[in-house]
Protein backbone atom coordinates (compact mmCIF):
# COMPACT_ATOMS: atom_id res chain seq x y z
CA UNK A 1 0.00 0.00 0.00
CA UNK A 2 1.45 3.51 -0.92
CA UNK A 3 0.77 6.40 1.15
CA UNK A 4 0.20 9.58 -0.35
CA UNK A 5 0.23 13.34 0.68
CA UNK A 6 -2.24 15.73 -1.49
CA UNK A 7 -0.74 18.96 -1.65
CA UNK A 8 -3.36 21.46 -3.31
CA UNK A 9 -6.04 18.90 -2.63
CA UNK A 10 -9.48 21.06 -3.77
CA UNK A 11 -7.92 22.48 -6.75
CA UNK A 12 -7.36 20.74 -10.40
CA UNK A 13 -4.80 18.21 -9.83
CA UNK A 14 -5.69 17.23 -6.65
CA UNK A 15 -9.43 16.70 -7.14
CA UNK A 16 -8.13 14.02 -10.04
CA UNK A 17 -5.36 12.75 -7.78
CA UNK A 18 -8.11 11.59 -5.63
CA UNK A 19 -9.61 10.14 -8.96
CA UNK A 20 -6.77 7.70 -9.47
CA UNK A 21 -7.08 6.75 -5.25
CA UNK A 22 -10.66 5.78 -6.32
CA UNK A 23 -9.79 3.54 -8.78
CA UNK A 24 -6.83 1.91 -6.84
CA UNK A 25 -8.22 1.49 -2.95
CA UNK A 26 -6.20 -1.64 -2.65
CA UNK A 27 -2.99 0.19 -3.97
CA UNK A 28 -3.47 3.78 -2.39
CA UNK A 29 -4.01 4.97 0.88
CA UNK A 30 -4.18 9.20 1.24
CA UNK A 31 -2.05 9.96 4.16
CA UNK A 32 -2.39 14.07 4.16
CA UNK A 33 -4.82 16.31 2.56
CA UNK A 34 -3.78 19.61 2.45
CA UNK A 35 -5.57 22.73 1.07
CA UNK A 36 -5.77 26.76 1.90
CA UNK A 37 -8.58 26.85 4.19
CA UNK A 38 -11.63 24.79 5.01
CA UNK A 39 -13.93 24.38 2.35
CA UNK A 40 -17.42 21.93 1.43
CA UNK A 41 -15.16 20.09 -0.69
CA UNK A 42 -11.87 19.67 1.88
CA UNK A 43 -14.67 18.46 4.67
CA UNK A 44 -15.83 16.18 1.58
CA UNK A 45 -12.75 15.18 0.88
CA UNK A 46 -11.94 14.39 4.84
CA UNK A 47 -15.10 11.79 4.68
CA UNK A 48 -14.70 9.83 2.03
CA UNK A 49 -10.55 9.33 2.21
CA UNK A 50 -10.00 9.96 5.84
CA UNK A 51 -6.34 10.63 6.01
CA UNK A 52 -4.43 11.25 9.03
CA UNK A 53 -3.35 14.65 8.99
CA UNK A 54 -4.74 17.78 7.43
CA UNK A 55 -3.13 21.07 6.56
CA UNK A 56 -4.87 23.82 6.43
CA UNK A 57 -3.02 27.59 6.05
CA UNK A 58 -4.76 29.37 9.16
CA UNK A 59 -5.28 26.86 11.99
CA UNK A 60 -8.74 25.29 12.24
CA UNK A 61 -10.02 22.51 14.98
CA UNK A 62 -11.20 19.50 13.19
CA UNK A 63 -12.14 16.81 15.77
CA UNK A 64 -10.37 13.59 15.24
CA UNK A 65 -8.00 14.38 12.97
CA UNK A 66 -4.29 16.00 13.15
CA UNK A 67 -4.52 19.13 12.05
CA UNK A 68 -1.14 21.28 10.79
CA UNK A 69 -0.80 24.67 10.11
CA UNK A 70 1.29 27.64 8.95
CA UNK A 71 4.89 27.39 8.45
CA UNK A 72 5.32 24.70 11.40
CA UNK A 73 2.87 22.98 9.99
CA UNK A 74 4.93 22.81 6.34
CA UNK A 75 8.02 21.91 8.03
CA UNK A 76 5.88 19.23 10.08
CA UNK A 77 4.60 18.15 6.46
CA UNK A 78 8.45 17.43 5.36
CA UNK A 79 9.14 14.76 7.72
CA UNK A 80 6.28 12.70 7.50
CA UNK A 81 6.57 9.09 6.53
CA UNK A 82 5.03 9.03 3.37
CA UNK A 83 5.72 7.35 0.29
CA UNK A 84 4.81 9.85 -1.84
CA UNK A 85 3.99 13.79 -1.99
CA UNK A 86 1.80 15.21 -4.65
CA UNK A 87 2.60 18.78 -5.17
CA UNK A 88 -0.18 20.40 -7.08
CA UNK A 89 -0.55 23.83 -5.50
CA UNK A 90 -1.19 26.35 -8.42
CA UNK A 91 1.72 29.21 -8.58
CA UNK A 92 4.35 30.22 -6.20
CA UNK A 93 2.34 29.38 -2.88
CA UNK A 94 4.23 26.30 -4.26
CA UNK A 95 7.76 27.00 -3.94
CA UNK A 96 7.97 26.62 0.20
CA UNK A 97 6.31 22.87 0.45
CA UNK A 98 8.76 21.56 -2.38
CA UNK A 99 11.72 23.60 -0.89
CA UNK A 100 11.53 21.57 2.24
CA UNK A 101 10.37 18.42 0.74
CA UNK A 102 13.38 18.31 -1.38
CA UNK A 103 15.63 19.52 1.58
CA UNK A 104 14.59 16.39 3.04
CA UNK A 105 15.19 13.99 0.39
CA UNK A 106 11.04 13.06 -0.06
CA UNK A 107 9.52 11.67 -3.00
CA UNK A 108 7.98 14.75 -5.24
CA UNK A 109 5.57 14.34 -7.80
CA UNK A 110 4.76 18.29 -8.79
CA UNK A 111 2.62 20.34 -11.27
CA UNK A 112 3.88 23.00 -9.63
CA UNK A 113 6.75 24.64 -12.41
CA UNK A 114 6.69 27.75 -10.52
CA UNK A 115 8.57 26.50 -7.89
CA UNK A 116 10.64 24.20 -9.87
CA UNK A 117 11.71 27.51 -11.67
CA UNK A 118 12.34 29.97 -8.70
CA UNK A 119 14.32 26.87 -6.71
CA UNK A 120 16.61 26.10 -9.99
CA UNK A 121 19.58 28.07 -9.02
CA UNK A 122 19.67 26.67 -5.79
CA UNK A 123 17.86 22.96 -5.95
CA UNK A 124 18.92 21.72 -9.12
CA UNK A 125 21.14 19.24 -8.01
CA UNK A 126 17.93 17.35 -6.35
CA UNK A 127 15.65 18.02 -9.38
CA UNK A 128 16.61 14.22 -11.09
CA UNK A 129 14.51 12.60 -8.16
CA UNK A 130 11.27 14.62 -9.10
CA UNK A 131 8.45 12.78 -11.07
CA UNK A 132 6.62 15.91 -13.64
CA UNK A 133 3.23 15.63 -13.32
CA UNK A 134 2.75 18.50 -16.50
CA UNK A 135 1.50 16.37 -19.31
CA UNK A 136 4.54 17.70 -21.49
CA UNK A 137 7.11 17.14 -18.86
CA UNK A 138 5.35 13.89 -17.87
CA UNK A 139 5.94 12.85 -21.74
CA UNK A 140 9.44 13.91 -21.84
CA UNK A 141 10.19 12.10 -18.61
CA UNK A 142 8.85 8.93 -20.27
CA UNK A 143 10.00 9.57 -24.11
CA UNK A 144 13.86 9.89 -22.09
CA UNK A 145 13.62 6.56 -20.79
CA UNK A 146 14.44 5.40 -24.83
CA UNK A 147 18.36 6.76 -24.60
CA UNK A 148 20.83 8.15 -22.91
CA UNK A 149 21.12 11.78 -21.77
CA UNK A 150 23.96 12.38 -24.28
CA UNK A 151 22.18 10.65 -27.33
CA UNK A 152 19.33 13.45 -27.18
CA UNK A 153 19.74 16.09 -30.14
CA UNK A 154 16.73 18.21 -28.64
CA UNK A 155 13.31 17.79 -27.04
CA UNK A 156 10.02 19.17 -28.47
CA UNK A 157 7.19 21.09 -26.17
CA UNK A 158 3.97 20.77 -27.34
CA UNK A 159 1.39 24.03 -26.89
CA UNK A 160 -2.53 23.84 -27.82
CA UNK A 161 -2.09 27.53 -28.73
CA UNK A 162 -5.07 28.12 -26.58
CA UNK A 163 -7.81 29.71 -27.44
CA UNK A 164 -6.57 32.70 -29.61
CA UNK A 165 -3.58 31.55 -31.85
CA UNK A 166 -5.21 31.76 -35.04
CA UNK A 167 -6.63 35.14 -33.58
CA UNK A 168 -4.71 38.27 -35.28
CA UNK A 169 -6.25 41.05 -33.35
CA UNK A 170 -5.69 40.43 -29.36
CA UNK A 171 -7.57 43.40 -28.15
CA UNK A 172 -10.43 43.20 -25.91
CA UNK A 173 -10.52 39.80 -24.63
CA UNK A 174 -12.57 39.22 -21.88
CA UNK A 175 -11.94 37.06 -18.70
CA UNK A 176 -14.45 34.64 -19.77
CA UNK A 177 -13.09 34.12 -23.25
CA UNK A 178 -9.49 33.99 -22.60
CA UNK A 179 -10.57 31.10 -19.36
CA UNK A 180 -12.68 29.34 -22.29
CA UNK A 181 -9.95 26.69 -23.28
CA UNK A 182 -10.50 24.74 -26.44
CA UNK A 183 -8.68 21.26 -24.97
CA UNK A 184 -8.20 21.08 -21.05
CA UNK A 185 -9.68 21.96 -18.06
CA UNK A 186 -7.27 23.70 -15.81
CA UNK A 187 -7.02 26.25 -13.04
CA UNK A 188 -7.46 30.32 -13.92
CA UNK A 189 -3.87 30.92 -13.73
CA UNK A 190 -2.56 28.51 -16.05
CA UNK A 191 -5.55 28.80 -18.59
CA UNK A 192 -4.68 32.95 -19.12
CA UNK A 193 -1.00 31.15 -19.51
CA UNK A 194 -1.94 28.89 -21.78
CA UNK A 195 -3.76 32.03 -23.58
CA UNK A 196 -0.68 34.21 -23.76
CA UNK A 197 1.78 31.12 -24.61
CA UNK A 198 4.01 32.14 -21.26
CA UNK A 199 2.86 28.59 -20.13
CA UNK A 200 5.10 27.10 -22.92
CA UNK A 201 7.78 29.82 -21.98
CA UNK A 202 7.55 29.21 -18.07
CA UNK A 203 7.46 24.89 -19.74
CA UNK A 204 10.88 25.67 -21.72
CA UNK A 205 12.57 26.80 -18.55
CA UNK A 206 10.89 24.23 -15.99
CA UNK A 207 12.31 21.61 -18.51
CA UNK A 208 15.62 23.09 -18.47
CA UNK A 209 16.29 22.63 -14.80
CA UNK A 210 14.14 18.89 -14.28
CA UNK A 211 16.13 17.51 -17.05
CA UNK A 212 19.41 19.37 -17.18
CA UNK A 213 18.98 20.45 -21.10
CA UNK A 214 20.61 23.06 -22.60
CA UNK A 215 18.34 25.86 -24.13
CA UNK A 216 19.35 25.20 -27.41
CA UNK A 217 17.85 21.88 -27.35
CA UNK A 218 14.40 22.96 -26.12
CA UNK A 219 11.85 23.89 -28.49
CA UNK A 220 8.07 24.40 -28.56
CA UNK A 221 5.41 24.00 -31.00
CA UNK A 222 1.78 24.65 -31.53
CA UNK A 223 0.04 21.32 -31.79
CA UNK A 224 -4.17 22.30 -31.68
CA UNK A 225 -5.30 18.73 -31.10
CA UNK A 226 -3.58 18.49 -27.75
CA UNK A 227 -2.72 14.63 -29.01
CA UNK A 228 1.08 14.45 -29.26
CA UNK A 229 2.20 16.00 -25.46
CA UNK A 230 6.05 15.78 -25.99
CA UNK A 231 8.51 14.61 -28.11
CA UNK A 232 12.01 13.78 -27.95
CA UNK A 233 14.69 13.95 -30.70
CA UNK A 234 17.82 11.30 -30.53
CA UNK A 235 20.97 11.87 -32.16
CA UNK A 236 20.23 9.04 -34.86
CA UNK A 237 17.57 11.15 -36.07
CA UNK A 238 14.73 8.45 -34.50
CA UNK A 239 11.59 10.69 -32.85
CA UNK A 240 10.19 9.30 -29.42
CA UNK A 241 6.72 10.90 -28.84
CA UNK A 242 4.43 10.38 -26.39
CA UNK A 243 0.57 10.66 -27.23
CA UNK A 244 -2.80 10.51 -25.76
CA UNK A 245 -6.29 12.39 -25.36
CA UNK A 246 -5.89 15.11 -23.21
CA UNK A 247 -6.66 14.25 -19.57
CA UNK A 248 -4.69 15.13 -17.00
CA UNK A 249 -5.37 11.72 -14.82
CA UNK A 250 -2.78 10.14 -17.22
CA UNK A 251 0.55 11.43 -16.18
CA UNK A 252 -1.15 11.63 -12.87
CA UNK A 253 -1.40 8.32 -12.79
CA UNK A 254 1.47 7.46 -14.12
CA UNK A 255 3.75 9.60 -11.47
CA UNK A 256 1.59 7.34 -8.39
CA UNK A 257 2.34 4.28 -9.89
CA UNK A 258 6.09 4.94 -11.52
CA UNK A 259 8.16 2.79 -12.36
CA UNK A 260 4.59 0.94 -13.01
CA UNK A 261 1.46 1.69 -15.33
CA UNK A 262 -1.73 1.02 -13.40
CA UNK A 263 -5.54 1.18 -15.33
CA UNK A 264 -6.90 4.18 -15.58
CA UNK A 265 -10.81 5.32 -16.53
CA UNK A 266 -9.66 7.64 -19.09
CA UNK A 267 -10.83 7.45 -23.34
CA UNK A 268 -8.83 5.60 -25.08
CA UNK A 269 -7.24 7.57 -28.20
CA UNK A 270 -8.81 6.29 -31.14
CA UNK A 271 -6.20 7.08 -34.30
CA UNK A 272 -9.18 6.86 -37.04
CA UNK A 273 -10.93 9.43 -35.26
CA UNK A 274 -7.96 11.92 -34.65
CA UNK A 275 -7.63 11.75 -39.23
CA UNK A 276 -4.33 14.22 -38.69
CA UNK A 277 -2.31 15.84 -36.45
CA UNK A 278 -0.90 19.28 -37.27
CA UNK A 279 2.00 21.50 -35.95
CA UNK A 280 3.01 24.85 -36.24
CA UNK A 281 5.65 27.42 -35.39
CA UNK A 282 4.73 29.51 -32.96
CA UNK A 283 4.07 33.29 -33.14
CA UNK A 284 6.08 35.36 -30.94
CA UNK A 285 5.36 38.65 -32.21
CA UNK A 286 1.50 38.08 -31.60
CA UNK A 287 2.51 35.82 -28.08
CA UNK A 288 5.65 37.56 -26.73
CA UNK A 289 5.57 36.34 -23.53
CA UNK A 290 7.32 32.83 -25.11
CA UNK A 291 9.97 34.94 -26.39
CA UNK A 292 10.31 37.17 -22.84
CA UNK A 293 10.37 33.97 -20.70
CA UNK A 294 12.66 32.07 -23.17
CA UNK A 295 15.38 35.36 -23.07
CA UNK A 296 14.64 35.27 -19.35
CA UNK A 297 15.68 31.69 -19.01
CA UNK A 298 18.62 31.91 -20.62
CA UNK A 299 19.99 34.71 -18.59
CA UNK A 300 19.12 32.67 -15.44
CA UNK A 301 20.01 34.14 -12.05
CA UNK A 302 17.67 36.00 -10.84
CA UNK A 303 15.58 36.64 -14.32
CA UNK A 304 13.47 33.61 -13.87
CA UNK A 305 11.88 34.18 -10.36
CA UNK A 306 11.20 37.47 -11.79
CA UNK A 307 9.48 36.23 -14.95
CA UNK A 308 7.60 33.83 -12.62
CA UNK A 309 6.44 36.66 -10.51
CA UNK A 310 5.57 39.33 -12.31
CA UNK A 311 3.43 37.19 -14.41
CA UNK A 312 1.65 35.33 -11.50
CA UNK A 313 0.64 39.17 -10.47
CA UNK A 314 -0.11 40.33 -14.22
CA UNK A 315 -2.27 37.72 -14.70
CA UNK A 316 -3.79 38.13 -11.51
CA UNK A 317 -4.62 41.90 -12.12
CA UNK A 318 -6.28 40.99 -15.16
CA UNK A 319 -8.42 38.05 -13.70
CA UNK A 320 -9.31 41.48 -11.80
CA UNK A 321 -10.30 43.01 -15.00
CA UNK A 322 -7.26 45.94 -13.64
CA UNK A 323 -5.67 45.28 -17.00
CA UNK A 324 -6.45 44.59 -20.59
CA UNK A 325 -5.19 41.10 -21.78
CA UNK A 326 -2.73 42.92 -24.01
CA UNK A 327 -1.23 44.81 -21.30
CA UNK A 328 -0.21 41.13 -19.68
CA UNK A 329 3.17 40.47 -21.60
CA UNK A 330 3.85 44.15 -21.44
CA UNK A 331 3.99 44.89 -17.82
CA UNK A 332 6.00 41.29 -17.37
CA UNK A 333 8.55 42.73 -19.85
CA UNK A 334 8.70 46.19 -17.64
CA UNK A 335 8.79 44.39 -14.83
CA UNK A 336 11.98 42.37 -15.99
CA UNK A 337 13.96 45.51 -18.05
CA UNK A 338 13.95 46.96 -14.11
CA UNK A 339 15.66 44.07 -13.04
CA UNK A 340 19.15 44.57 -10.81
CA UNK A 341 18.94 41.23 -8.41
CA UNK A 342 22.43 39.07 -8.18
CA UNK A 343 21.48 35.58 -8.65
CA UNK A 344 19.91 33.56 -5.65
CA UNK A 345 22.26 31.74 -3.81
CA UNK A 346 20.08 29.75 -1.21
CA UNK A 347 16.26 29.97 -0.54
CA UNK A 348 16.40 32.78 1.89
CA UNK A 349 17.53 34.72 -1.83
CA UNK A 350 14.97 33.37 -3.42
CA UNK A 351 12.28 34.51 -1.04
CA UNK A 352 13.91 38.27 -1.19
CA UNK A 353 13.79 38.42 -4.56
CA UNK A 354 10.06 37.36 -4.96
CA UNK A 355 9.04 39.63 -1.94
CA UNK A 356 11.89 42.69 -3.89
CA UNK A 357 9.60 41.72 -7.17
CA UNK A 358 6.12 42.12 -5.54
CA UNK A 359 7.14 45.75 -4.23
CA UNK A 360 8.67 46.76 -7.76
CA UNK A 361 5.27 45.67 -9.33
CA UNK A 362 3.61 47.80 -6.90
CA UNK A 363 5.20 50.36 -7.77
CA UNK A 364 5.56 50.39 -11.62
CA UNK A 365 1.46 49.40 -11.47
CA UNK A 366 1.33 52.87 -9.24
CA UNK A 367 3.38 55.42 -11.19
CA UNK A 368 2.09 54.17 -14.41
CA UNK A 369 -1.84 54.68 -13.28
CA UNK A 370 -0.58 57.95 -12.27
């Protein structure tokens, strides 16, 4: 029986986390829920799977049940006995659960690229350990496993495009259309990423540090049927691609049961149906946020926790409706051409950066509404 601790447990990846548990009660056993407050669906949650501990942010009696909270209650988290922690916190809430987890040598599956990205200067060295729960990462991770490091010539990224990459004019899109995704179902924050392309950007970079690639041998394409998730080049010239419908409770599933492949209730990809799969080249004068984070990556030090931030709060502002979508990729870019941070040496520079980046995004956001 594996024990498992549900980091993020109400939102998107933990809701289907808890899918794959259903399916496998003889295999699974949730150990820790853990969520931002108490909620209908946390108490829900409590019933059916009954775990041992909860965490909750702000400390809340729950009879019968060991309740953590705050930043004891993370550090408590990190030396549990469990076989395996599922990191699917949405954004850089993220980065303080996997910095300890990883201190202390636990098993990481993670969704959570925003803290993979801020931690790479310092963590990188632990990053080989981590199972990617991203569907593209999750398909690179597997499409590796068919060579050697030093046989790959380059590995491919696949993007939907989202909802607006055959759109020319990006003015005046609303909330509602720009969280109207044509393939997945996904949390607010990465949907407006997926929207503006900086989720392929923030992808290029997370893939960087999880599987120790030079930049040059990243790319990303636009693949609109969301069939082919990653793809890896060898140096013989062979193609390794992985490729399924697009449902998230797949590379789920497969981080739970790695090295294994359990069953899983998702549909089957039927070839016949799918006719043809197309590809494109992405458009970074329309999308420059993949062109902004890829620059940004390449720079590394302190660019990337910058990148990560300012567009966590851009896209948060226009969630808002503060700021048109256009006016996304432009702030990010302000944000970063302000930049003067020396590169993070441990997690304590990490933290001062992000906090240093907040306060210079308050105060761009201020003098330019002036």
């Amino acid at each position: 029986m594996k024990t498992l601790a549900v980091l993020g447990s109400t939102g998107s990846i933990g809701t289907q986390t808890l899918d794959i548990v259903r399916k496998h009660p003889d295999k699974l056993k949730v150990k820790l829920l853990a969520a931002s407050r108490v909620s209908e669906i946390l108490l829900k949650q409590i019933q059916e799977f009954k775990p041992e501990y909860v965490y909750i942010k702000e400390y809340t009696d729950l009879p019968g049940l060991k309740v953590l909270s705050g930043n004891q209650g993370l550090e408590e988290i990190a030396n549990l006995n469990i076989d395996l922690f599922i990191n699917g916190i949405a954004g850089i809430a993220g980065i303080k659960p996997t910095y300890l987890l990883l201190k202390n040598n636990k098993r990481l599956a993670t969704a959570n690229k925003e803290a993979i990205i801020c931690l790479g200067e310092v963590l990188k060295d632990r990053y080989s350990e981590i199972i990617p729960i991203d569907s593209e990462h999750s398909a690179i991770f597997q499409c590796l496993q068919s060579g050697k490091k030093d046989e790959v010539n380059r590995i491919i990224l696949t993007a939907s495009g989202g909802p607006f990459w055959k759109r020319d004019n990006l003015e005046g899109i609303s909330v509602e259309e720009a969280l109207n995704h044509p393939k997945w179902k996904m949390g607010k924050k990465v949907t407006i990423d997926s929207a503006t392309l900086m989720n392929k950007g923030l992808e290029i970079i997370e893939a960087h540090y999880l599987f120790d690639i030079p930049y040059e041998k990243i790319e990303a394409v636009i693949h609109p049927q969301s069939i082919v998730h990653g793809l890896v080049e060898f140096i013989d010239g062979s193609i390794i691609a992985n490729l399924s419908n697009p449902d998230m409770r797949i590379p789920i599933s497969y981080a739970i049961s790695y090295p294994e492949r359990w069953e899983t209730d998702t549909h089957r990809l039927n070839l016949f149906e799918i006719k043809k799969l197309e590809f494109y080249e992405p458009d970074e004068n329309r999308f420059p946020l993949l062109r902004i984070a890829k620059e940004a990556g390449k720079k590394g030090g302190a660019y990337p926790i910058v990148l990560t931030v300012a567009d966590e709060i851009a896209v948060q502002l226009f969630l808002e409706g503060k700021i048109d979508f256009t006016e996304i990729p432009q702030i990010v870019d302000t944000v970063l051409q302000e930049l003067d941070f020396p590169a993070p040496k441990d997690y304590e520079d990490v933290i001062s950066i992000i906090e240093e980046t907040k306060n210079l995004f308050k105060n761009l956001i201020q003098n330019s509404r002036r």
